[in-house]
N, C-alpha and C. Protein backbone atom coordinates (compact mmCIF):
# COMPACT_ATOMS: atom_id res chain seq x y z
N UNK A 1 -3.53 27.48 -12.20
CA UNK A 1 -2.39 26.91 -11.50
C UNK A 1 -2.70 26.75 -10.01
N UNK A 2 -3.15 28.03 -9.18
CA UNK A 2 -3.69 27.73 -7.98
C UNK A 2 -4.61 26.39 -7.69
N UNK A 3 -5.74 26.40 -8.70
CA UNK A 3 -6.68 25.24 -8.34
C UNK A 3 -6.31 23.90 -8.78
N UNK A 4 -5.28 23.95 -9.42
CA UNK A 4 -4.44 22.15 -9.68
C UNK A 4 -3.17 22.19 -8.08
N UNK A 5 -2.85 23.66 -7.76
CA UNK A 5 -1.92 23.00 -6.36
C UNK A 5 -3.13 22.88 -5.43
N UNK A 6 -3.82 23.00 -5.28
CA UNK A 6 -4.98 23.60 -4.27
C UNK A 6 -5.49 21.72 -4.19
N UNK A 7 -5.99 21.47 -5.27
CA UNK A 7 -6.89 19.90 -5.77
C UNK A 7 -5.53 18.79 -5.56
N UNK A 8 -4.37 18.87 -5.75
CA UNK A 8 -3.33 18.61 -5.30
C UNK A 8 -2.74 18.27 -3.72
N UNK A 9 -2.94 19.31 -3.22
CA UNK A 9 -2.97 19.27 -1.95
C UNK A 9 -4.12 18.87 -0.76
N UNK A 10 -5.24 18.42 -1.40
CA UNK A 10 -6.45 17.96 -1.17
C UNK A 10 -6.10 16.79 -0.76
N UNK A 11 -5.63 16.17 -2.13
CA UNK A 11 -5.41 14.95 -2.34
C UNK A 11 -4.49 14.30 -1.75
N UNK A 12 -3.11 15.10 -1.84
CA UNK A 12 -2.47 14.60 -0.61
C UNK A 12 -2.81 13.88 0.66
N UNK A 13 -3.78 15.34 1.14
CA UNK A 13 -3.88 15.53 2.73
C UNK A 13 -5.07 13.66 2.72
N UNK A 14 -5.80 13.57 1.54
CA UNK A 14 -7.17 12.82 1.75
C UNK A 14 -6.15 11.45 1.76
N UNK A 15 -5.15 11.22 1.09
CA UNK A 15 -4.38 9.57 0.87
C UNK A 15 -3.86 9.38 2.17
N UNK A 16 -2.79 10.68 2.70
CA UNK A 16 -1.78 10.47 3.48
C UNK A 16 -3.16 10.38 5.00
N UNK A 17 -4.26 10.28 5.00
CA UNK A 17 -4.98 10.00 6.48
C UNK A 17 -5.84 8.98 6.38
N UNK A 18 -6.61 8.54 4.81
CA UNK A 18 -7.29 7.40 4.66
C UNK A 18 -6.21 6.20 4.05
N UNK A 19 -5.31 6.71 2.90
CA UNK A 19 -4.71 5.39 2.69
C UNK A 19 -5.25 5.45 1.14
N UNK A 20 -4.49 4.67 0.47
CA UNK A 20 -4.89 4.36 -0.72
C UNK A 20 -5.78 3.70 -0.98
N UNK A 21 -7.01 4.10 -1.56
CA UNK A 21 -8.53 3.03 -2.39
C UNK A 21 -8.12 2.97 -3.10
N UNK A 22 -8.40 2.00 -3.70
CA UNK A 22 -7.90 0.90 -4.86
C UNK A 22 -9.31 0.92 -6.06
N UNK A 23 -8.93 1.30 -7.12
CA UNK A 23 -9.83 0.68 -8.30
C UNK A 23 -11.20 1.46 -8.03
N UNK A 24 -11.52 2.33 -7.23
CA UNK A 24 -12.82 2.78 -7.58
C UNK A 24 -13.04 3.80 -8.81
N UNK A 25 -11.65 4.53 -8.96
CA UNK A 25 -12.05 5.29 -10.29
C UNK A 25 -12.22 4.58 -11.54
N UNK A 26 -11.71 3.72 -11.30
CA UNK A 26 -11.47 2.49 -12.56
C UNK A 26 -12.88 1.96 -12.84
N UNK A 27 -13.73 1.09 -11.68
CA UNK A 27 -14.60 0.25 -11.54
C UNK A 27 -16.11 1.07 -11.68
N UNK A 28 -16.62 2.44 -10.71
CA UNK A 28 -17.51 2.77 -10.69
C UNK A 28 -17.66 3.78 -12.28
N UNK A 29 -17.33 4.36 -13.11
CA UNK A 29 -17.78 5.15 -14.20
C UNK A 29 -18.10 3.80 -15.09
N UNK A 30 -17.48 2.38 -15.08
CA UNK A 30 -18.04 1.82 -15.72
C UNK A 30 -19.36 1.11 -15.47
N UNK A 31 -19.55 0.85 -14.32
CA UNK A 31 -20.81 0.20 -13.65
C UNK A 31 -21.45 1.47 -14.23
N UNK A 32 -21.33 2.93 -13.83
CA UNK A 32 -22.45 3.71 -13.74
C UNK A 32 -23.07 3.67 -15.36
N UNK A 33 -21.51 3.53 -16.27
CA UNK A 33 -21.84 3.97 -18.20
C UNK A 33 -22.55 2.50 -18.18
N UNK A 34 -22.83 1.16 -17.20
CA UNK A 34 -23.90 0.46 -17.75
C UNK A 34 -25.21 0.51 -17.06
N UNK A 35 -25.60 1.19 -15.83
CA UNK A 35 -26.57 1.39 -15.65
C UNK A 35 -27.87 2.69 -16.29
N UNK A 36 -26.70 3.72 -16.47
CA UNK A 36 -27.01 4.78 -16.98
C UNK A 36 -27.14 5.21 -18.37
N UNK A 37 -26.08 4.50 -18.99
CA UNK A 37 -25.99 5.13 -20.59
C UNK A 37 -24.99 5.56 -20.83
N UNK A 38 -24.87 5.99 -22.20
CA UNK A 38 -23.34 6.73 -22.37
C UNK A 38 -23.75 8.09 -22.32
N UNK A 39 -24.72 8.63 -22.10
CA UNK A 39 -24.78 9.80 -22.26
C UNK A 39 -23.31 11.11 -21.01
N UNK A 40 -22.90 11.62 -21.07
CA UNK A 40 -21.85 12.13 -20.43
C UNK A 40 -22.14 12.40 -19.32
N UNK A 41 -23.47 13.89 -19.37
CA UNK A 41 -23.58 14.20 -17.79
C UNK A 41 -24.12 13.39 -16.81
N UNK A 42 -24.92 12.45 -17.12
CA UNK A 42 -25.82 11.57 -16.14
C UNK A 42 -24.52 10.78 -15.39
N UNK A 43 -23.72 10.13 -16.08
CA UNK A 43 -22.45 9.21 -15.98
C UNK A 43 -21.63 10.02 -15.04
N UNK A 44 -20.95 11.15 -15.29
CA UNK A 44 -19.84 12.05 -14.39
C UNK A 44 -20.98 12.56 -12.66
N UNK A 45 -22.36 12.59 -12.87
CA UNK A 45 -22.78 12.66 -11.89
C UNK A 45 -22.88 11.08 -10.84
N UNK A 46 -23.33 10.90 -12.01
CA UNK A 46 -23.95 9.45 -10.83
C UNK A 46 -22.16 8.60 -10.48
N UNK A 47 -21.26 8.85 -11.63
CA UNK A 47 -20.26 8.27 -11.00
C UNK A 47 -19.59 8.54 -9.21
N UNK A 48 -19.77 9.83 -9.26
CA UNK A 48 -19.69 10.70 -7.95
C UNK A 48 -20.81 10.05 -6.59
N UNK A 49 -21.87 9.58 -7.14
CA UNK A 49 -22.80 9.34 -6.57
C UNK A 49 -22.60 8.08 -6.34
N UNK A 50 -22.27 7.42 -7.07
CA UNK A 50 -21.92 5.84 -6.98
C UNK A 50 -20.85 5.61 -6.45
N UNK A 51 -19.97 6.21 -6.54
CA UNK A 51 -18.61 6.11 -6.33
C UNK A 51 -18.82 6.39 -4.17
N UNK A 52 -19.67 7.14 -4.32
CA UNK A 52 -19.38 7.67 -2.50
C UNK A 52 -20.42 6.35 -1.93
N UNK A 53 -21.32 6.03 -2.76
CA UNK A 53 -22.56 4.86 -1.66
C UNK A 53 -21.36 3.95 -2.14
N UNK A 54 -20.18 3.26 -2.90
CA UNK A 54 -19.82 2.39 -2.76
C UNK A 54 -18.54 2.52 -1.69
N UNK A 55 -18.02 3.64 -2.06
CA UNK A 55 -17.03 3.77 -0.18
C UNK A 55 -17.27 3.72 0.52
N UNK A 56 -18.97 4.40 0.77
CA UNK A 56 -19.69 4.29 2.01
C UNK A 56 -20.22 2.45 2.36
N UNK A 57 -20.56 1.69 1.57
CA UNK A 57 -20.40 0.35 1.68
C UNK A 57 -19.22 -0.49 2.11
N UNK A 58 -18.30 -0.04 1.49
CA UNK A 58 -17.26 -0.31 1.71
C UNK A 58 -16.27 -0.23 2.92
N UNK A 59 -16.69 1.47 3.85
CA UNK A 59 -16.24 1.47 4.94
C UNK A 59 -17.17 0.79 6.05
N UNK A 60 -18.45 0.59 5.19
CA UNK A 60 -19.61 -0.15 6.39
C UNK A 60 -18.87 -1.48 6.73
N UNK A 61 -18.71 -1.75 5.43
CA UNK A 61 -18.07 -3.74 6.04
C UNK A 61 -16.44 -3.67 6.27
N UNK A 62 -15.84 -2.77 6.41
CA UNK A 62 -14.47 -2.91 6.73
C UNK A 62 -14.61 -3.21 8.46
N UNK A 63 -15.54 -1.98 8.98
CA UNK A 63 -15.43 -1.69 10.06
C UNK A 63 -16.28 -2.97 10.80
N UNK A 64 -17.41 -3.87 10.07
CA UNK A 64 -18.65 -4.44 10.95
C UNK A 64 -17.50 -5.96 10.66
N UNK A 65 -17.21 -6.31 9.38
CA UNK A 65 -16.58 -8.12 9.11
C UNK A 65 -16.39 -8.67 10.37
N UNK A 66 -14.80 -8.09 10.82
CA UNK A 66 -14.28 -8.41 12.05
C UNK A 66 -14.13 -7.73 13.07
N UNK A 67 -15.63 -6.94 13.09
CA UNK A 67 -15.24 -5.90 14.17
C UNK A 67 -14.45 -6.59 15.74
N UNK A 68 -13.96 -6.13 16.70
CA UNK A 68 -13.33 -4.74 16.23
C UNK A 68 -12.10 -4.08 16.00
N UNK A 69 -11.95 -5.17 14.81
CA UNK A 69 -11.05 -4.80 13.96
C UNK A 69 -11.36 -4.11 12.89
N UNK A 70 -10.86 -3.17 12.48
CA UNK A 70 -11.10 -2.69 11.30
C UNK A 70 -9.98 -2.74 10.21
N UNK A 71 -10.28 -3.17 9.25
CA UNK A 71 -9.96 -3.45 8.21
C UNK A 71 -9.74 -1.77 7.25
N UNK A 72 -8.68 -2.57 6.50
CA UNK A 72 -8.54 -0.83 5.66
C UNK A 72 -9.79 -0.78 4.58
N UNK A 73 -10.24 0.11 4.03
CA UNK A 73 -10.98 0.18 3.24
C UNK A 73 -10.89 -0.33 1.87
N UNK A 74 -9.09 -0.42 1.64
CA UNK A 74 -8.35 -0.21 0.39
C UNK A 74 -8.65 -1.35 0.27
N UNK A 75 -8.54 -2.43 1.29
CA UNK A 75 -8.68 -3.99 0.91
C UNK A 75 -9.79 -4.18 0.91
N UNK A 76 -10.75 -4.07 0.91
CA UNK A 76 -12.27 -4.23 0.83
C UNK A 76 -12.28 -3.77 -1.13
N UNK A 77 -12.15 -2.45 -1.09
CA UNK A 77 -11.73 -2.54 -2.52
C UNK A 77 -11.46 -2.89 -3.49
N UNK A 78 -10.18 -3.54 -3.07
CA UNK A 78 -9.42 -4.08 -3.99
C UNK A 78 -10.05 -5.46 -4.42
N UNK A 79 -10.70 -6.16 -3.24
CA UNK A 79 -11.27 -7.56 -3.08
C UNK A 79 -12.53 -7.64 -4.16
N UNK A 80 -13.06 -6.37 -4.04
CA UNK A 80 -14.43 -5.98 -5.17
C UNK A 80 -13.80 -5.59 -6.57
N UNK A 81 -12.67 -4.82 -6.28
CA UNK A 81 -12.70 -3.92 -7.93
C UNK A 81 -11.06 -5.12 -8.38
N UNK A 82 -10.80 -5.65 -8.13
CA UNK A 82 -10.02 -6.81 -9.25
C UNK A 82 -10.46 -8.11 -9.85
N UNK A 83 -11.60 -8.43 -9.08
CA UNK A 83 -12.32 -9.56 -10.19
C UNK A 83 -13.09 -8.61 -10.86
N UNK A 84 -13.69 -7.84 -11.10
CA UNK A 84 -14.76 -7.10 -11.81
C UNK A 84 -13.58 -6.43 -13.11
N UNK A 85 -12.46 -6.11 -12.26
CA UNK A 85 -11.72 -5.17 -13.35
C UNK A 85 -11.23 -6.24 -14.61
N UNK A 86 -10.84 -7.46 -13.83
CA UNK A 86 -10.66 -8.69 -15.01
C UNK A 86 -11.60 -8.95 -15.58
N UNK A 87 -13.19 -9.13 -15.10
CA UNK A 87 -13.78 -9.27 -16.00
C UNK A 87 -14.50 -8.41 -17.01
N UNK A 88 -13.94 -7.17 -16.70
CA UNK A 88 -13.86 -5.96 -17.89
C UNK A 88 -12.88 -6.15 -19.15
N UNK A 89 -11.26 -6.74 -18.41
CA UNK A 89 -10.59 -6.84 -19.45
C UNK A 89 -10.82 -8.51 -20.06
N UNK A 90 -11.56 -9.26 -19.85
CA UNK A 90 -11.48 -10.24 -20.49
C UNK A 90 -12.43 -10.26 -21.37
N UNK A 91 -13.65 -9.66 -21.27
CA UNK A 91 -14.72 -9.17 -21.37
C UNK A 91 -14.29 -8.66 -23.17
N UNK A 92 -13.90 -7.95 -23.07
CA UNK A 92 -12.58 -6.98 -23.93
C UNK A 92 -12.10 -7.74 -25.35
N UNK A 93 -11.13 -8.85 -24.14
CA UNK A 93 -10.91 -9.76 -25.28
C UNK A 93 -11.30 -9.92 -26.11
N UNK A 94 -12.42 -10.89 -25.65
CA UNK A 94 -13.64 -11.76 -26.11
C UNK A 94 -14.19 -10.91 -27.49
N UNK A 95 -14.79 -9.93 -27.38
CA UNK A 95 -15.33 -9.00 -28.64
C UNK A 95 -14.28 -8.65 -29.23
N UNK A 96 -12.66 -8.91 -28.99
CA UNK A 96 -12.12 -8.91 -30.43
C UNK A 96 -11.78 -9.94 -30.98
């Protein structure tokens, strides 16, 4: 119970100062289950791994596009992980 209020309150504190990212939990475990395999542990690691070089990409070009403006991260995001996420679900379709 402690470590779900604890991971809870993490999470809070991490939204309410960066803001909502959009679609990376969604987008990176599947990129990683096609670079990697289905095997489980390689996937839950490298998702972690993938998941941070693509925020870290992500805050690279928020901040450089129009510097110096910076852009939220969330929209950089979102701009990457909603055509990809459609073409997961259309993708989908198609094989049924």
């Amino acid at each position: 119970m402690i470590t779900v209020m604890v991971a809870s309150l993490v999470t809070a504190v991490t939204v309410a100062f960066y803001g909502v990212i959009a679609f990376v939990g969604l987008i990176i475990p599947h990129v990683t289950r096609k670079i990697l395999g289905f095997n489980e542990r390689p996937v839950i690691i490298g998702s972690a791994l993938f998941g941070a070089l693509f925020l870290l990409a992500s805050d690279m070009l928020a901040r450089t596009l129009l510097a110096p403006i910076v852009i939220p991260v969330g929209i950089i995001t979102s701009f990457v992980g909603a055509p990809f996420f459609l073409y997961l679900l259309f993708n989908r379709i198609k094989k049924r």
